[in-house]
Protein backbone atom coordinates (compact mmCIF):
# COMPACT_ATOMS: atom_id res chain seq x y z
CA UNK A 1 -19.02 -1.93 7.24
CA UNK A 2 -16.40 -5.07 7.65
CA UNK A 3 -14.16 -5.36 10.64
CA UNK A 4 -10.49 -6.08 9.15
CA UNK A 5 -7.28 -6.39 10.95
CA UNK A 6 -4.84 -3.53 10.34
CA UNK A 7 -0.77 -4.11 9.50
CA UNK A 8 0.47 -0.52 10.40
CA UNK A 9 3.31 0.35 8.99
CA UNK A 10 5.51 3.29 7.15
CA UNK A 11 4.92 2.88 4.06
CA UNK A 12 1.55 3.30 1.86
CA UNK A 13 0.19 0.99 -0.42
CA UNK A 14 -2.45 1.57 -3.51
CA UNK A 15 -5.14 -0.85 -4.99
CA UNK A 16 -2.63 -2.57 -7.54
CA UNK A 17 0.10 -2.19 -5.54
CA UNK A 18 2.78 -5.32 -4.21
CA UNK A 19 4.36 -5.61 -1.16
CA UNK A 20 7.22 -7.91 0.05
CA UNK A 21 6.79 -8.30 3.89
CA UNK A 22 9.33 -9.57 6.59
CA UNK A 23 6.67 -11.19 9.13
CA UNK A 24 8.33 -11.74 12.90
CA UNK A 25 5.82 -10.60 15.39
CA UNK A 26 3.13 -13.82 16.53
CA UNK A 27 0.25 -11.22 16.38
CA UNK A 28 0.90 -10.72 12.52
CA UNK A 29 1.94 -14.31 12.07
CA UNK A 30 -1.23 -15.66 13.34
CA UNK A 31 -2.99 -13.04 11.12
CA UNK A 32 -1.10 -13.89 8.13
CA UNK A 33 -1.24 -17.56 9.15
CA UNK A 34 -5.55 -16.64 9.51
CA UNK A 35 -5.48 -14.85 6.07
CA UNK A 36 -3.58 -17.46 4.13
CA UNK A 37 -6.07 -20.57 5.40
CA UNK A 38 -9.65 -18.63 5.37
CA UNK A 39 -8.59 -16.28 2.12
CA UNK A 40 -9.17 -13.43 4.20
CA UNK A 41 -7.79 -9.66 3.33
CA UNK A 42 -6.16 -7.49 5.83
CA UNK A 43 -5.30 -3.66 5.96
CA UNK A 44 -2.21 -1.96 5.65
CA UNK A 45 -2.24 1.56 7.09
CA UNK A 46 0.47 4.48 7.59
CA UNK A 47 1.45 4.70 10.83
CA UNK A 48 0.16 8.45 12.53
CA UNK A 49 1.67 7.97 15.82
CA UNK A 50 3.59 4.74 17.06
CA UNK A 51 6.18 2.13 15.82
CA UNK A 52 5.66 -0.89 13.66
CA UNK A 53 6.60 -3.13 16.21
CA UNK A 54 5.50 -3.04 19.71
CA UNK A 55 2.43 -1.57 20.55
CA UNK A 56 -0.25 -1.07 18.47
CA UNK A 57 0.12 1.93 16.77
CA UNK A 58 -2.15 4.46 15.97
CA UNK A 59 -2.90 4.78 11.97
CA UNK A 60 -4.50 7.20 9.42
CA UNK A 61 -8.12 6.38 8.48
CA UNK A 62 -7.40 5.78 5.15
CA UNK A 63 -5.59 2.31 4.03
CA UNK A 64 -5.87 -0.45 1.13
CA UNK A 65 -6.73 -3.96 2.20
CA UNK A 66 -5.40 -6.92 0.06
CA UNK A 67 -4.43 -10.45 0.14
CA UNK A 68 -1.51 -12.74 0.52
CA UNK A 69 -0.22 -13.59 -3.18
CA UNK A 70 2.52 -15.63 -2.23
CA UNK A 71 4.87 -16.54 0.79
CA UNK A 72 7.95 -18.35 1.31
CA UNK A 73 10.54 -19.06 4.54
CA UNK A 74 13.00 -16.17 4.39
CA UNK A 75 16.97 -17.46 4.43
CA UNK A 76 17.27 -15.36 8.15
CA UNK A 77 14.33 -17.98 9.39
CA UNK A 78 11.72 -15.38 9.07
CA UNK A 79 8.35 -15.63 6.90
CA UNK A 80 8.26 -13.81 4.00
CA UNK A 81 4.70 -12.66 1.92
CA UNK A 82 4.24 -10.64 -0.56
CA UNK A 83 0.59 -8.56 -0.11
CA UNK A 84 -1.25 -7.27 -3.38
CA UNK A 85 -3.24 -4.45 -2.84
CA UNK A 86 -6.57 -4.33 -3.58
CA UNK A 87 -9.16 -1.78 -2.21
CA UNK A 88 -9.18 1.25 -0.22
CA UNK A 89 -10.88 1.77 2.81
CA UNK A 90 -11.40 4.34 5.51
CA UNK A 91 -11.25 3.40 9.21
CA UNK A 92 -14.32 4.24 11.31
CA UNK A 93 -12.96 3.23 14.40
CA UNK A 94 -10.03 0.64 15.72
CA UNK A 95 -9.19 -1.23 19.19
CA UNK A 96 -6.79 -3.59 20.30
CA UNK A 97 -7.10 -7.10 21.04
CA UNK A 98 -5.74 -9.15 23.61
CA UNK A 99 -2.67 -10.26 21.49
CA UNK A 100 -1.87 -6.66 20.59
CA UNK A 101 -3.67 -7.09 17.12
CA UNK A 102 -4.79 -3.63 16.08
CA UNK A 103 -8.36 -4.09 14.37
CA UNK A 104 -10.82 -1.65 12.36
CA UNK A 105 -14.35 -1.09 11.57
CA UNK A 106 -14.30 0.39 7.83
CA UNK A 107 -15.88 0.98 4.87
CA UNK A 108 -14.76 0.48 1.45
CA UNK A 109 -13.53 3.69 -0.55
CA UNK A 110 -14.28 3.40 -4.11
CA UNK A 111 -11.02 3.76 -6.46
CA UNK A 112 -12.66 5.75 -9.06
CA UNK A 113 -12.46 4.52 -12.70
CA UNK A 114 -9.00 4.89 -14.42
CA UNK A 115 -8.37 6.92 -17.06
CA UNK A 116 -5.97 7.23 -20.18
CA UNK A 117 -2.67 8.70 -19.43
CA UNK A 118 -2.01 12.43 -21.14
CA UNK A 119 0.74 13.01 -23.10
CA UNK A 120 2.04 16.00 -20.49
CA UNK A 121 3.05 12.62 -18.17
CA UNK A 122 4.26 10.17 -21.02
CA UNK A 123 7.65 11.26 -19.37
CA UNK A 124 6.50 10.00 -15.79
CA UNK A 125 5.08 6.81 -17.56
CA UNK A 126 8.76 6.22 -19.20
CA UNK A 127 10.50 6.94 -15.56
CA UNK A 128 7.89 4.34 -14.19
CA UNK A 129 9.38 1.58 -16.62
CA UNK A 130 12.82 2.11 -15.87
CA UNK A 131 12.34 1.88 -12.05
CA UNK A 132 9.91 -0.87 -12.75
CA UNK A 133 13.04 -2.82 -14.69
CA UNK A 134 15.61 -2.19 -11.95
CA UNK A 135 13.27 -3.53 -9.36
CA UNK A 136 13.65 -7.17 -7.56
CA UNK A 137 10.87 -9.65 -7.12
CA UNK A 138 8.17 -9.53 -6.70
CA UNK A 139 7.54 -5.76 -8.36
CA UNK A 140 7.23 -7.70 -11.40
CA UNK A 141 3.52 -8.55 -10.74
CA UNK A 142 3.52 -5.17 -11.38
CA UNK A 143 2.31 -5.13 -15.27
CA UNK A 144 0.63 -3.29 -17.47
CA UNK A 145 -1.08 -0.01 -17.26
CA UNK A 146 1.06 2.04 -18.20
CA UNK A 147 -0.97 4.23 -20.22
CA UNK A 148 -3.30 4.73 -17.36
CA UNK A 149 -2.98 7.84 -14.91
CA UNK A 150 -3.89 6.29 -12.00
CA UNK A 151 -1.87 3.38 -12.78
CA UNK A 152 1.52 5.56 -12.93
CA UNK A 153 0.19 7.67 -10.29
CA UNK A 154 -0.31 4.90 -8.04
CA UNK A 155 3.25 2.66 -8.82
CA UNK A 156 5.34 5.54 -8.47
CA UNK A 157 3.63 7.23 -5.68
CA UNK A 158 4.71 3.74 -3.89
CA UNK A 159 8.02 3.68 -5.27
CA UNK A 160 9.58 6.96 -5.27
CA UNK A 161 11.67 8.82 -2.13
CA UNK A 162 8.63 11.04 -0.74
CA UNK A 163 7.58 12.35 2.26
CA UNK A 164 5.10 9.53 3.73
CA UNK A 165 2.67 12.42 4.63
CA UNK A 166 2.89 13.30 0.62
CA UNK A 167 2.48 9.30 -0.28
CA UNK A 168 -0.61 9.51 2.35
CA UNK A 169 -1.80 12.44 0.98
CA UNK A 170 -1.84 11.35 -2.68
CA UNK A 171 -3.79 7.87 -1.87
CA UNK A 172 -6.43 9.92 -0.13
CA UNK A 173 -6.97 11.87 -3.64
CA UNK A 174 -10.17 10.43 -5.60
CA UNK A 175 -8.61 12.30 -8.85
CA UNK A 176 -6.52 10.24 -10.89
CA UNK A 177 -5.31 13.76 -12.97
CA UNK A 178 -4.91 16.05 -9.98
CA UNK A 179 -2.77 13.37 -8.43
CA UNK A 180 -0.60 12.91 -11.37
CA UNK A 181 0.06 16.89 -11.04
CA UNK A 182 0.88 16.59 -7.43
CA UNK A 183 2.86 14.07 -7.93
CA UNK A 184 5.24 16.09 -10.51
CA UNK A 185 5.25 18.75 -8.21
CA UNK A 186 6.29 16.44 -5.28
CA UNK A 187 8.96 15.15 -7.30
CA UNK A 188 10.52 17.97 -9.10
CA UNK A 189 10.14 19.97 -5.39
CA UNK A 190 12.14 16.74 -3.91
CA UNK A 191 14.53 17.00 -6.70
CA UNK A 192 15.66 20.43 -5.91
């Protein structure tokens, strides 16, 4: 068990996964300001219940933690990081601090070993490079792996217009093949 400090927010993030942030509330600044000195991770969760600024907000027990890959001074005056994604975890308990930080016992959740992408999702690999290439910094970190189901599972989970209970639901899946199937379901069901 590890105590980490939780970002909640709507949106879900995957080990291997980037993330541009906008950073304007003190209690995140001094944890991104803490993260970026001692090399420290911190969590991001989906939001259950709440808003992403204000109180702390009440999150679903499983998140990825990650670290601060790079940062710069945003032109509206704001700091701007960009979070890589690194393990899952699953929240145990949480409480609030004094400065409205919201902060978690957890426990790593293993990302099981990837596997080789099946020719049935070649097509979903293919859609994957053409978001991929339309995509703004700093989404091109994002390399490689494309012949890896949970790879493509993963980067278009993030990417694509679901539900954030569906995006939730496919990071808590431990099978990299089941969530590829999902995920085509989710899609072509969103698509009409």
């Amino acid at each position: 068990m590890m105590q980490l400090p939780l970002f909640p927010l709507n949106t879900v993030l995957f080990p291997g996964g980037v993330l541009p942030l906008r950073i304007f509330e003190t209690r995140y600044i001094d944890m991104v300001r803490r993260s970026m000195r001692d090399g420290t991770p911190f969590g991001i969760c989906l939001i259950r219940e709440g808003e992403e600024a204000g109180e702390a907000a009440q999150v679903h027990p499983v998140g990825t933690w990650g670290r601060i890959v790079d940062w710069d001074r945003r032109p509206d005056g704001l700091l701007g990081i960009t979070f890589l994604g690194e393990q899952r975890f699953y929240v145990k308990s949480t409480w609030v601090q004094k400065d409205r930080l919201l902060m978690a016992e957890v426990t790593p959740r293993e990302w099981p070993e990837d596997v080789p992408l099946p020719e049935e999702f070649l097509s979903l690999s293919a859609l994957l490079q053409r978001v991929l290439g339309e995509m703004p910094a700093p989404y091109h970190l994002l390399q490689g792996g494309h012949d890896r189901a949970g790879w493509v599972g993963a980067r278009l989970t993030e990417l694509m217009p679901l539900p954030l209970e569906e995006k939730q639901a496919l990071l808590e899946m431990d099978d990299h093949l089941a969530r590829l199937f999902r995920l085509r379901e989710a899609m072509l069901a969103a698509g009409g």
